[in-house]
Protein backbone atom coordinates (compact mmCIF):
# COMPACT_ATOMS: atom_id res chain seq x y z
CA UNK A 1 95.04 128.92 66.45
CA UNK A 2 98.46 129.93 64.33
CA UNK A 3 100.28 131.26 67.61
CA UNK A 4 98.78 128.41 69.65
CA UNK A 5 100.46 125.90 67.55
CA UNK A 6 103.41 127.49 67.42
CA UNK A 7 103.39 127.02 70.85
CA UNK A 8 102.54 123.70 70.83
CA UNK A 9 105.03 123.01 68.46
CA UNK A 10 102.08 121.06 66.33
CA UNK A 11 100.49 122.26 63.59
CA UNK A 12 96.94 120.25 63.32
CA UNK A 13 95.89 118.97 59.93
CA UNK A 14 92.30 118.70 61.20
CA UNK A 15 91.88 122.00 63.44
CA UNK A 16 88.58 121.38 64.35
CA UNK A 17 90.38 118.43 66.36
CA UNK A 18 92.55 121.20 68.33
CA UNK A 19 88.97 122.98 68.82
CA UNK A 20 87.31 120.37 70.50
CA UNK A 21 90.38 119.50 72.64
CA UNK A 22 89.74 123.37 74.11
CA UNK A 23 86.23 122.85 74.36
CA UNK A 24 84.60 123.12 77.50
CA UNK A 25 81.36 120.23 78.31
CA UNK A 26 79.31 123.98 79.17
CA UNK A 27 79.73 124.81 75.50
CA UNK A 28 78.89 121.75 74.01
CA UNK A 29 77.55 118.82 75.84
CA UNK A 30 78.27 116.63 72.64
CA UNK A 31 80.59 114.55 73.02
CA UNK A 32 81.95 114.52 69.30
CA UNK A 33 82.52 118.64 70.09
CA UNK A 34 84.10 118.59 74.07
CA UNK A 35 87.37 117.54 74.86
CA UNK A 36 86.42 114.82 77.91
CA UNK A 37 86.74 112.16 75.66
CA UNK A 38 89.91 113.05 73.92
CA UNK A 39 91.04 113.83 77.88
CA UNK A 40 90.42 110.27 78.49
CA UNK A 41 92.95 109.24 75.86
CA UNK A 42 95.06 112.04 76.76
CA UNK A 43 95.39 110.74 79.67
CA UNK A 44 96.30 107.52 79.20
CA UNK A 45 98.62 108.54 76.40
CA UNK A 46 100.68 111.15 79.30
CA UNK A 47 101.08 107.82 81.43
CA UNK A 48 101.88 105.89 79.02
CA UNK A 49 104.75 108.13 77.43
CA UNK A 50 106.12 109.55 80.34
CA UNK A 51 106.60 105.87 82.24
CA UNK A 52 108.45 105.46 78.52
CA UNK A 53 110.74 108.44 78.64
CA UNK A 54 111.11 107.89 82.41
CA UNK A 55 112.63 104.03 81.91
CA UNK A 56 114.97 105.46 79.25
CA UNK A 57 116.16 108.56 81.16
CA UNK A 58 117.17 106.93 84.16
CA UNK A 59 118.51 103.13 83.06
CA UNK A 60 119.76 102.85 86.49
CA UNK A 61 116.69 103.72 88.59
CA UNK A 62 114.56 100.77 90.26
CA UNK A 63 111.06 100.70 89.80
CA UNK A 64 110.78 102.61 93.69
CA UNK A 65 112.43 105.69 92.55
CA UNK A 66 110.54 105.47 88.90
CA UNK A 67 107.14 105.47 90.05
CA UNK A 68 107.20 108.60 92.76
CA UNK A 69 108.73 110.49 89.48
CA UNK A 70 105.91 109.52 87.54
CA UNK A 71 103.28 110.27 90.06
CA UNK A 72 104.34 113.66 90.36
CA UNK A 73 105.48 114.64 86.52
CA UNK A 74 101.58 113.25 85.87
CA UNK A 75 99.68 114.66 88.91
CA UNK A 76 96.78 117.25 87.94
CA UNK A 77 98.72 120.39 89.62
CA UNK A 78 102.11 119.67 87.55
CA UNK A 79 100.21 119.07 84.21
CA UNK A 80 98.07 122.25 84.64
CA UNK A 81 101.43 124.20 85.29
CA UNK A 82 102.54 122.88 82.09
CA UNK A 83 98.96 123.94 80.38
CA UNK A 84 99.71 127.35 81.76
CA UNK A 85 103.02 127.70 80.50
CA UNK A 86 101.77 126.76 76.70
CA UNK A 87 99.11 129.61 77.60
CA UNK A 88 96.33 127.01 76.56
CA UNK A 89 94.18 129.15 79.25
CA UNK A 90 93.80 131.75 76.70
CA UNK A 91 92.28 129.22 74.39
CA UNK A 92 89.85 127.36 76.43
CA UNK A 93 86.09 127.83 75.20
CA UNK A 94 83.97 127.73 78.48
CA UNK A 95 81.02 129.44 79.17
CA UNK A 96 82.22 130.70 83.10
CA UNK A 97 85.76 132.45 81.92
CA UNK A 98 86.75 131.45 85.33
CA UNK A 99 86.78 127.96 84.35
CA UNK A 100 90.39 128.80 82.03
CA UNK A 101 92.10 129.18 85.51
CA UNK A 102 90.31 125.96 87.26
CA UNK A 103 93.17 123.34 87.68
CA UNK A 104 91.41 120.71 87.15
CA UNK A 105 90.21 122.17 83.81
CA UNK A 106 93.41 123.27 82.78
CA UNK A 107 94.38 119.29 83.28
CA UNK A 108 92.12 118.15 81.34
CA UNK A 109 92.32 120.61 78.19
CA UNK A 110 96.33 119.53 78.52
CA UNK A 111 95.24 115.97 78.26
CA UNK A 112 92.94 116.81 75.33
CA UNK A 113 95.71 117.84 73.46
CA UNK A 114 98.00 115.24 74.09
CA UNK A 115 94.70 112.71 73.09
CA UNK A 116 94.32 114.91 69.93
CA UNK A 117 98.03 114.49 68.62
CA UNK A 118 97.81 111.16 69.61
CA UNK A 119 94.60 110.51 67.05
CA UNK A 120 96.13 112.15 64.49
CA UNK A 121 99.87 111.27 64.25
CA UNK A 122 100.24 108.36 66.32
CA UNK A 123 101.77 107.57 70.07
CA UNK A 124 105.30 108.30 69.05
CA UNK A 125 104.41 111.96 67.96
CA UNK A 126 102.40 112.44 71.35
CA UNK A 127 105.89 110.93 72.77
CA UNK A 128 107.80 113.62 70.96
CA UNK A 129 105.31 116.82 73.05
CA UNK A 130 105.57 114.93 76.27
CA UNK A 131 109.37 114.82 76.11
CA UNK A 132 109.78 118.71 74.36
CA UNK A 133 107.27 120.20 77.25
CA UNK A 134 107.82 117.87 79.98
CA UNK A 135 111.56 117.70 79.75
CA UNK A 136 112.34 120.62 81.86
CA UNK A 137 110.09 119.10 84.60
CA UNK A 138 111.38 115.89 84.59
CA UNK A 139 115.37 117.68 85.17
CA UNK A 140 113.93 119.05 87.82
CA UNK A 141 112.99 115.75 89.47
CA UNK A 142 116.08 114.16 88.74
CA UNK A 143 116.73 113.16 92.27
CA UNK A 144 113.93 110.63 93.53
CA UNK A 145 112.12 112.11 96.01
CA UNK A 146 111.18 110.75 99.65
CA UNK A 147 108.08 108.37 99.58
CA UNK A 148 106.68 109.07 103.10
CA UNK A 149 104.52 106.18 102.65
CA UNK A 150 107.31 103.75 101.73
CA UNK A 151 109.32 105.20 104.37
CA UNK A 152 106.30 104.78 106.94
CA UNK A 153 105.68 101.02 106.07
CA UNK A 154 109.66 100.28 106.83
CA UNK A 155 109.72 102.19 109.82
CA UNK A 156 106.28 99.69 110.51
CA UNK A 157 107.60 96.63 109.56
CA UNK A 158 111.28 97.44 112.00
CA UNK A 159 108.41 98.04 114.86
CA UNK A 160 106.50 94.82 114.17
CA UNK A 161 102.96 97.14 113.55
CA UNK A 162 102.36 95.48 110.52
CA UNK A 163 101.35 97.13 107.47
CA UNK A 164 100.00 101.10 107.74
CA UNK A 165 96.19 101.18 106.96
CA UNK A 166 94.67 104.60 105.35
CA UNK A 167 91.08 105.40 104.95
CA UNK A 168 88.90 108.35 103.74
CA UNK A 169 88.07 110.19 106.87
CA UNK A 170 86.12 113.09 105.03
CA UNK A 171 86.10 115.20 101.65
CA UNK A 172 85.75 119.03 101.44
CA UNK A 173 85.26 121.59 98.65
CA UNK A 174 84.01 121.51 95.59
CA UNK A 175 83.78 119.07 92.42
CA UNK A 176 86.97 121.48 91.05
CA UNK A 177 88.60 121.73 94.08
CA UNK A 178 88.14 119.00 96.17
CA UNK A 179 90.22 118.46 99.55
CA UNK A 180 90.58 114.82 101.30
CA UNK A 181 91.47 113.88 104.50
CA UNK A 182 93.06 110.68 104.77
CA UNK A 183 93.44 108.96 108.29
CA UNK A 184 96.73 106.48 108.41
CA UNK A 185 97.03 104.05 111.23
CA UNK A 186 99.54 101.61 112.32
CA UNK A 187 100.13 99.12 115.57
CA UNK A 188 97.20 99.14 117.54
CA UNK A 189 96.44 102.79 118.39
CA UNK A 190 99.15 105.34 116.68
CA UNK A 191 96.90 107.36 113.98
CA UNK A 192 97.32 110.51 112.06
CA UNK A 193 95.23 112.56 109.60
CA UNK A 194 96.45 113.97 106.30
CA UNK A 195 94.93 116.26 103.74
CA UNK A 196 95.31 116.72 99.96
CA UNK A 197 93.95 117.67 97.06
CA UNK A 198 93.25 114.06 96.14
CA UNK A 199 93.40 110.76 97.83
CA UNK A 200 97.21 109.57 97.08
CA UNK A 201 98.50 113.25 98.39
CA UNK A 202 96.95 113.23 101.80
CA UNK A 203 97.77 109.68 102.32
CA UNK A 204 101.45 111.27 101.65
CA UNK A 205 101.02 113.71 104.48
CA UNK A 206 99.44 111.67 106.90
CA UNK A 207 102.21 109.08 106.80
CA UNK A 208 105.02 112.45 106.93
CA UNK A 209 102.76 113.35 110.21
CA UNK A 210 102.89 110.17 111.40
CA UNK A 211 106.78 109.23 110.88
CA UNK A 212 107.26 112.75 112.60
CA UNK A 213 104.90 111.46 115.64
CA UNK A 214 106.70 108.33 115.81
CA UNK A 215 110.14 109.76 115.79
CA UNK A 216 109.20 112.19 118.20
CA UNK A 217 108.16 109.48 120.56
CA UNK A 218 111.79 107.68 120.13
């Protein structure tokens, strides 16, 4: 617990806090002893602070180039590559060890954390780990990157389609891994299919195949 706070860069006054956080529901299926509650705080506490240090990073960014920043400093794959680099995968009590490597687990137990610090020295403290483990991340998204479904809807609107429609064509894999496919259609008969590991992320490479279909087609 010593080395994992020094990680952290948090020392818990209640430890038994930073041991449900890691906590697995195959463990314990009590709630007051598994992290998925302090995951739902977590969370909303990661939104929360990283829209905050987002709007006071970049003063001049409009709220187009904010929110595709957010959505992918937040998204489950770039928080459990964070979890990974704090090593929290060596902590995680589970009872299949091949649950410490699930992303979606790894997530979570990130989110626990952040829920955990939150509880037990307030919002701005939680701000404070966000910003010290996040910061390198959020460097490396300095530039706003292309929105394929903004970019789709213009490229719509110029062609008098109206707005792109997307709907759930079909969902593969497991709980933990889960892959949708995500149809987006515009005008009366120009379609395309996308898939991702959740909903907003095939909808992003549906529209990119369908802005290449279009633009192929002149």
């Amino acid at each position: 617990m010593e080395d994992l706070e020094k990680t952290l860069g948090y020392h818990f006054k209640d430890k038994n806090l930073l041991r449900q956080a890691l906590t697995h529901s195959s463990c314990s299926s009590d709630v007051s002893k598994n992290y998925e509650r302090l995951e739902f705080l977590g969370d909303r506490v990661l939104g929360v602070a990283m829209a905050h240090l987002l709007y006071n990073l970049f003063p001049d960014d409009p709220e187009g180039n904010l929110s595709p920043r957010h959505t992918r400093l937040v998204r489950k794959e770039t928080v459990a590559a964070v979890a990974r680099e704090l090593g929290l995968n060596h902590y995680i009590r589970a009872e299949n060890k091949n649950l410490r490597d699930n992303e979606n687990v790894l997530c979570d137990v990130a989110e626990a954390v952040i829920g955990a610090i939150c509880i037990e020295s307030g919002f701005a403290t939680a701000i404070d780990f966000v910003d010290r483990h996040w910061r390198h991340l959020i460097n490396q998204n300095a530039a706003p990157q292309i929105d394929n479904k903004t970019t789709l809807q213009e490229m719509a609107h110029r062609l008098k389609y109206g707005n792109p429609v997307y709907q759930l064509v079909r969902k593969e894999g497991s709980e933990h891994e889960p892959l949708f496919y995500m149809e987006v259609e515009v005008g009366e008969d120009k379609k395309a299919i996308g898939c991702g590991k959740n909903k907003k992320a095939a909808e992003q490479d549906a529209a990119a195949k369908l802005i290449e279909e279009l633009n192929n087609n002149g």
